[in-house]
Protein backbone atom coordinates (compact mmCIF):
# COMPACT_ATOMS: atom_id res chain seq x y z
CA UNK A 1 24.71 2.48 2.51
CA UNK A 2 21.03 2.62 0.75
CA UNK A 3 21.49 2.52 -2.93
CA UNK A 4 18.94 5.04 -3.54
CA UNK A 5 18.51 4.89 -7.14
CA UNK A 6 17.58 1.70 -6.85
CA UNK A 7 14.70 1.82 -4.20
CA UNK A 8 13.62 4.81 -6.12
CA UNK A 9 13.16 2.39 -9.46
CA UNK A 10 11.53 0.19 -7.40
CA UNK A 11 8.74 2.47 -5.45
CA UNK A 12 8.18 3.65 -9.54
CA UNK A 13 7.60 0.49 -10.52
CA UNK A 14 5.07 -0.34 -7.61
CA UNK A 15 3.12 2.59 -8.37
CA UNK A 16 2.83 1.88 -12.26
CA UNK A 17 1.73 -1.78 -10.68
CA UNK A 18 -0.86 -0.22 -8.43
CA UNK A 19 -2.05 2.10 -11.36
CA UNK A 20 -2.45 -0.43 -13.85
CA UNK A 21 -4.11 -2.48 -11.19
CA UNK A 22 -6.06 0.34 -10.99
CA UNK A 23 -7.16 1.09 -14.51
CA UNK A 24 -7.93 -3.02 -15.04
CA UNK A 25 -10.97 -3.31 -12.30
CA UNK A 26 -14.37 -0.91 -11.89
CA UNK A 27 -16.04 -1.30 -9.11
CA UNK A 28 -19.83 -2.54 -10.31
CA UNK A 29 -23.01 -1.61 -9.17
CA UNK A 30 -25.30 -4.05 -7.26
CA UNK A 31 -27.95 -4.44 -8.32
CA UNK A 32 -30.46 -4.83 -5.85
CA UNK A 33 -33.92 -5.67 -8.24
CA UNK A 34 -35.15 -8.87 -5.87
CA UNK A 35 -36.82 -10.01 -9.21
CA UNK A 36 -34.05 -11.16 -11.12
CA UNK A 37 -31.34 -11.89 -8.46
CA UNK A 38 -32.16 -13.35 -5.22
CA UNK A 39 -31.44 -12.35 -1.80
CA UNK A 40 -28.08 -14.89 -1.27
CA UNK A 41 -26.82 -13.55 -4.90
CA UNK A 42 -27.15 -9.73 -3.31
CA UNK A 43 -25.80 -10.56 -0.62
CA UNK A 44 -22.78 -11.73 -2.61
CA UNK A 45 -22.73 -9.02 -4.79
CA UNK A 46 -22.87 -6.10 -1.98
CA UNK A 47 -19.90 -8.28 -0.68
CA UNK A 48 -18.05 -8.31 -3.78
CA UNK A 49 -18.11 -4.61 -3.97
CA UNK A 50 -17.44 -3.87 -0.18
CA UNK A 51 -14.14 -6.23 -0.93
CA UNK A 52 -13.01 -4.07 -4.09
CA UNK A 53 -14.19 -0.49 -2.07
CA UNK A 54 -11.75 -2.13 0.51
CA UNK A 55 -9.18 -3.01 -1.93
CA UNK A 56 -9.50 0.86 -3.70
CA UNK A 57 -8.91 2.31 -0.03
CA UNK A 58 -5.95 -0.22 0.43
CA UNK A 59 -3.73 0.96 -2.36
CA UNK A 60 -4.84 4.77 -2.02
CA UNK A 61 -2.86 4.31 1.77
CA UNK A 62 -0.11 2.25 -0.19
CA UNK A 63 0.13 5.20 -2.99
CA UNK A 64 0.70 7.72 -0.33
CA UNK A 65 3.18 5.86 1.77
CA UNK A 66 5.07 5.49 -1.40
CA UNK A 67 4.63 9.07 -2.49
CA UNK A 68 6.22 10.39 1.01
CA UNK A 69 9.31 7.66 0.13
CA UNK A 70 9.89 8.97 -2.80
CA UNK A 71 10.21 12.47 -1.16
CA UNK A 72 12.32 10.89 1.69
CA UNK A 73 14.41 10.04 -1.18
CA UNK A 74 14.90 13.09 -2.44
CA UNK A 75 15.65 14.74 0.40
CA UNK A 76 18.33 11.70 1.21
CA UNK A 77 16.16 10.92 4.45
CA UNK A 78 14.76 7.43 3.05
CA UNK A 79 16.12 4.44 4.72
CA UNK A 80 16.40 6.53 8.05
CA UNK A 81 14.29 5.02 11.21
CA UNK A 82 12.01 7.95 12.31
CA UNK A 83 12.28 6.87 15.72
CA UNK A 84 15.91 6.63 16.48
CA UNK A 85 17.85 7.83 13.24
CA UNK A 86 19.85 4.49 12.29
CA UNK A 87 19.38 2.88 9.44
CA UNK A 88 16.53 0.68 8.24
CA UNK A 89 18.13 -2.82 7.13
CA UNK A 90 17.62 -2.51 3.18
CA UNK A 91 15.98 -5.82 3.27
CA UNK A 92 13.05 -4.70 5.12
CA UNK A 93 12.68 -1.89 2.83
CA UNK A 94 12.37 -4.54 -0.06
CA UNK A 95 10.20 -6.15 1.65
CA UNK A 96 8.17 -2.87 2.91
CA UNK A 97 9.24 0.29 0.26
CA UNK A 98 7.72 2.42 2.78
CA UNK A 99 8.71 1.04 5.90
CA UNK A 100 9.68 4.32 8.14
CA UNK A 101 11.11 2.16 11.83
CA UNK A 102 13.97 -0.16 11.50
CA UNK A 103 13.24 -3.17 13.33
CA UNK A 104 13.79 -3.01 16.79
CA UNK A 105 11.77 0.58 16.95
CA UNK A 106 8.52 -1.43 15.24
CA UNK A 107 9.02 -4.02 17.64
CA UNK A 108 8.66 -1.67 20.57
CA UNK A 109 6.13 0.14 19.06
CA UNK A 110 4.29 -2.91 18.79
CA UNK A 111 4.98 -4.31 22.43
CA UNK A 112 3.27 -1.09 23.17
């Protein structure tokens, strides 16, 4: 049996991670004025900012997939494989809070 209350707590406390995370980084500008930074520097920088725009698009996907487990929690559905309704071992759920196949469906889906 899932101890929901406790993968609940859990998914909260990776969302107040990825919010703080979040609030602590702003993605800069470049600047792109070949005068004061040269072209390697630019380079760099446009780099810099693609990683963090990467990052930002990263945790948006993670905030969702934890937003629909917390509403498979609610509805008592979390835990549940989507492909073939057994349960999902509650380690890979620590490991993966939103994980929605138990093992042996992701490994099929993967062979595929």
């Amino acid at each position: 049996m899932i101890d929901l209350q406790h993968f609940q707590k859990r998914i909260h406390q990776r969302l107040a991670e990825i919010a703080q995370s979040a609030d602590s980084k702003e993605t800069e500008s470049v600047e792109l004025d070949q005068t004061r930074v040269g072209r390697l520097s630019r380079m760099d920088a446009m780099q810099m900012q693609q990683m963090e725009l990467a990052l930002s698009r990263r945790l948006s996907r993670e905030t969702a997939a934890l937003g629909h487990a917390l509403e498979r929690i609610e509805s008592e559905e979390f835990g549940e494989c989507f492909e073939c309704g057994e349960e999902i071992n509650p380690k890979r759920l620590e490991i993966d809070l939103s994980a929605t196949l138990c093992i042996r469906c992701a490994e099929k889906r993967e062979s595929h």
